[in-house]
Protein backbone atom coordinates (compact mmCIF):
# COMPACT_ATOMS: atom_id res chain seq x y z
CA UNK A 1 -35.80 -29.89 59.10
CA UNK A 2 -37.14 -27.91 56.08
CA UNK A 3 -33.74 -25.73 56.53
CA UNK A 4 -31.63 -28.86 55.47
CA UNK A 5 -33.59 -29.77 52.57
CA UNK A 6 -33.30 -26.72 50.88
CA UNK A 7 -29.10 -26.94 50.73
CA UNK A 8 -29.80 -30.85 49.64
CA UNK A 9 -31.84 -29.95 46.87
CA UNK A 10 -30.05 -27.15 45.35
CA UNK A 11 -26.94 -29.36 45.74
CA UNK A 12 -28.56 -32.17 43.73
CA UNK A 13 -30.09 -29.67 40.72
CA UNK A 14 -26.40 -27.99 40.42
CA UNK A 15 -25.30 -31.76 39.52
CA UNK A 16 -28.43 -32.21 37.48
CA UNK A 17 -27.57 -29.31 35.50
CA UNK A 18 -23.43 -30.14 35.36
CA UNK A 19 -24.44 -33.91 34.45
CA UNK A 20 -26.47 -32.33 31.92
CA UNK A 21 -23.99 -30.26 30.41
CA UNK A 22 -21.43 -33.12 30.41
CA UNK A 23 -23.74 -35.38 28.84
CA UNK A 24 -24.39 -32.83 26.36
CA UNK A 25 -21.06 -32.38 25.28
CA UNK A 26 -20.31 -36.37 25.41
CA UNK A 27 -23.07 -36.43 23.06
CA UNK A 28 -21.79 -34.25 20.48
CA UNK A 29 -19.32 -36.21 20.47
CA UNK A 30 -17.72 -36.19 16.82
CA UNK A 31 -19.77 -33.30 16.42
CA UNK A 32 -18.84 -30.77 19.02
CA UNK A 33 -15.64 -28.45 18.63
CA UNK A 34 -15.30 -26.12 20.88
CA UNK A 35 -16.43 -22.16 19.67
CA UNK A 36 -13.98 -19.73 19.27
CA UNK A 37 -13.49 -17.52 22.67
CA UNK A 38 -10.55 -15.64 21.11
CA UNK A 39 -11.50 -12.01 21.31
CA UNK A 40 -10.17 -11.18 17.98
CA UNK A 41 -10.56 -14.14 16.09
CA UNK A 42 -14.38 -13.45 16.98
CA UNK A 43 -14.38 -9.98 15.75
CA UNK A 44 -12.24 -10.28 12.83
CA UNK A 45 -13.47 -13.90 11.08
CA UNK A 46 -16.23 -13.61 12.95
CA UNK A 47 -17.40 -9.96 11.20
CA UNK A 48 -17.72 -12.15 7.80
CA UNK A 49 -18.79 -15.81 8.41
CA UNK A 50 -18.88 -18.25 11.18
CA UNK A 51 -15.94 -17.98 13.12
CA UNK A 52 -14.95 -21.70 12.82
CA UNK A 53 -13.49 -23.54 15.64
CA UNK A 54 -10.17 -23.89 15.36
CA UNK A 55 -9.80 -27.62 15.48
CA UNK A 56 -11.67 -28.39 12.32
CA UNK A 57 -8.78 -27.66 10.45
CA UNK A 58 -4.72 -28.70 10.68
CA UNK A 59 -2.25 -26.02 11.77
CA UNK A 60 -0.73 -26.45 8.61
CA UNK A 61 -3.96 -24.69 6.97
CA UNK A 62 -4.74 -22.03 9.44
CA UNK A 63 -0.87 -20.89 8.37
CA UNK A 64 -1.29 -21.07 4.88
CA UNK A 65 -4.71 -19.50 5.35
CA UNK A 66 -3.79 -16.48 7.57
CA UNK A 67 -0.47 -15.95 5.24
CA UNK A 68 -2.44 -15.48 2.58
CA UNK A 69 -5.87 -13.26 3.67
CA UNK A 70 -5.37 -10.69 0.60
CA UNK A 71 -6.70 -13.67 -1.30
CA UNK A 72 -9.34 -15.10 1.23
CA UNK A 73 -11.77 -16.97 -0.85
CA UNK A 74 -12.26 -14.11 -3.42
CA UNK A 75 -12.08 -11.10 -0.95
CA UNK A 76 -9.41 -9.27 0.66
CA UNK A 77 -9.30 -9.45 4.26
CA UNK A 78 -6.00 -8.15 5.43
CA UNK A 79 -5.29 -7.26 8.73
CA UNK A 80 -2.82 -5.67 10.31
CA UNK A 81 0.54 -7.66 11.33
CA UNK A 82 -0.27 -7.71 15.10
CA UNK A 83 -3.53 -8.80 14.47
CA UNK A 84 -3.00 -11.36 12.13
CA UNK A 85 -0.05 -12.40 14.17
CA UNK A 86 -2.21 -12.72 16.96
CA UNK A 87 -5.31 -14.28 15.05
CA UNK A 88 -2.92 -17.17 14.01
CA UNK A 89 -0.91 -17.90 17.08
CA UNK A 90 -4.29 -18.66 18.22
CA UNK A 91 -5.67 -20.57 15.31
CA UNK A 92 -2.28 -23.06 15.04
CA UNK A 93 -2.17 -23.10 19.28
CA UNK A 94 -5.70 -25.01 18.98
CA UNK A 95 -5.73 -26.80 15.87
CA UNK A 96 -7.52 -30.34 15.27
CA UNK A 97 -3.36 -31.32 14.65
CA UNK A 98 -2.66 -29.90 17.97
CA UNK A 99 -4.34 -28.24 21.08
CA UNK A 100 -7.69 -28.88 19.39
CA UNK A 101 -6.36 -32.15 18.71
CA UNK A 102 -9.39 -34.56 20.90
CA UNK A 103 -11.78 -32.65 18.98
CA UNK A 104 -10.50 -32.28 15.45
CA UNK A 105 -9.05 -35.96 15.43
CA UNK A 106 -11.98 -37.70 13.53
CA UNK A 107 -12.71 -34.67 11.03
CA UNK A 108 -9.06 -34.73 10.24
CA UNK A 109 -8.87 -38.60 9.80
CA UNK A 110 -7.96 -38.71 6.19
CA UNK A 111 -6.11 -35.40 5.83
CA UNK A 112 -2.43 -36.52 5.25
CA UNK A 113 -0.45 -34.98 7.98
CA UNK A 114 1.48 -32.82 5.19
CA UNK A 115 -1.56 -31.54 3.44
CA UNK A 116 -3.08 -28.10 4.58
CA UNK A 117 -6.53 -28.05 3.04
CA UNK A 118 -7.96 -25.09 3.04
CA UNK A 119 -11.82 -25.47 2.85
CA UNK A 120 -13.65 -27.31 5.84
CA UNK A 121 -16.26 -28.18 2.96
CA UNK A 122 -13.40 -30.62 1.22
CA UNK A 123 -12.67 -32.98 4.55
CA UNK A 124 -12.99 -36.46 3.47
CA UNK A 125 -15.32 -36.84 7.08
CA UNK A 126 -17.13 -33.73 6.24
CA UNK A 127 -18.63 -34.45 2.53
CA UNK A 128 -19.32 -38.06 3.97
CA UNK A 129 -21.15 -36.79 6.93
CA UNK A 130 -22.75 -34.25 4.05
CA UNK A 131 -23.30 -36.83 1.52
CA UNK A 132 -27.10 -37.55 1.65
CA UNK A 133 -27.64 -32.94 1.91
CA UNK A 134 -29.59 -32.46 -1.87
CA UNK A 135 -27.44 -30.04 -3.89
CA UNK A 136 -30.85 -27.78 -4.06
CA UNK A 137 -30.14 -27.43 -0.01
CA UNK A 138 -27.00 -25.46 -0.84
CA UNK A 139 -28.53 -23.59 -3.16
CA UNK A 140 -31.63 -22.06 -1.06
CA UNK A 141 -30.83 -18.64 -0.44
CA UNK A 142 -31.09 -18.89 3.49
CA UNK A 143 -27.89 -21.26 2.94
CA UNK A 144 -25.86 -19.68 0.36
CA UNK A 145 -23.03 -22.41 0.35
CA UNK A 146 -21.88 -24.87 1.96
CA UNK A 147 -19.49 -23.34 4.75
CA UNK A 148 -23.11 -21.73 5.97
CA UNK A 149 -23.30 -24.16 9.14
CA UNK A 150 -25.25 -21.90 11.23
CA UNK A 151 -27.67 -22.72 8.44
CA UNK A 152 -28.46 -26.11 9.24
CA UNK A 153 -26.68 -25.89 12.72
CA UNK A 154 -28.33 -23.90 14.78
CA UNK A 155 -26.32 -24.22 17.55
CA UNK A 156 -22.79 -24.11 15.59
CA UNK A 157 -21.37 -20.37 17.09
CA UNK A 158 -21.59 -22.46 20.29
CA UNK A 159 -19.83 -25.72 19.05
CA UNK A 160 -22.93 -28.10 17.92
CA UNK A 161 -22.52 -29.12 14.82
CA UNK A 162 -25.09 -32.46 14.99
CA UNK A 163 -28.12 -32.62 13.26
CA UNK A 164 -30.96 -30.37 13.43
């Protein structure tokens, strides 16, 4: 008899776990977008700042972004045509305007669909989901500026962007 219980209890902890997982995910809800698995989107954005998921912004501004990296919020980050090829083939494949498009839906709602913002930071849902942060917050020097998320979101690299 013991031989039987041990399959039925390892089957009912793998769907504790999965149910867990799910739930998890369900429960980030607005605020889960799925990390950036893109081998060199994670080395190249990633070697900077957060590598943000791709769905938080349009297509639209990931082109307008990656045309224009000499220029990259004050710095110079160039890459080489394959890679930035690459880089934004991926980006604009899993934007919140397209593949990303469950996810990015509800921080995009407000964007006109011929805009192509280029800050996260300047989403209508963003600065009202950030309206009630004290400007000193941004200021501390463990945050630095607003596009910090891992700051305050301890668990953004991995998607999580609810509160901590």
């Amino acid at each position: 008899m013991p031989a039987m219980i041990r399959p039925l209890l390892l089957g009912i902890a793998a769907l504790g776990i999965s149910a867990l997982l799910y739930s998890r995910a369900q429960a980030g809800g607005d605020h889960y977008f799925p990390p950036v698995k893109h081998a060199q989107t994670l080395a190249e954005c990633g070697s900077c700042h957060l590598a943000f998921p791709a769905s938080m912004l349009p297509a639209a501004s990931w082109e307008k972004m990656m045309a224009n990296l000499d220029q990259h919020f004050g710095d110079d980050a160039s890459l080489d045509p394959q890679t930035t090829a690459a880089i934004t083939r991926y980006l604009v494949d899993n934007a919140g305007d397209r593949g990303g498009r469950s996810y990015g839906r509800k921080l995009l709602r407000g964007v006109a669909a011929d805009e192509a913002p280029q800050r996260i930071t300047t989403l209508p849902k963003w600065v009202k989901e950030h309206r009630e942060v004290p400007k000193s917050d941004w200021k501390k020097k463990d945050v630095g500026s607003k596009a910090n998320c891992a700051a305050c979101h301890k668990e953004a690299e991995l998607g999580y962007f609810e509160e901590d």
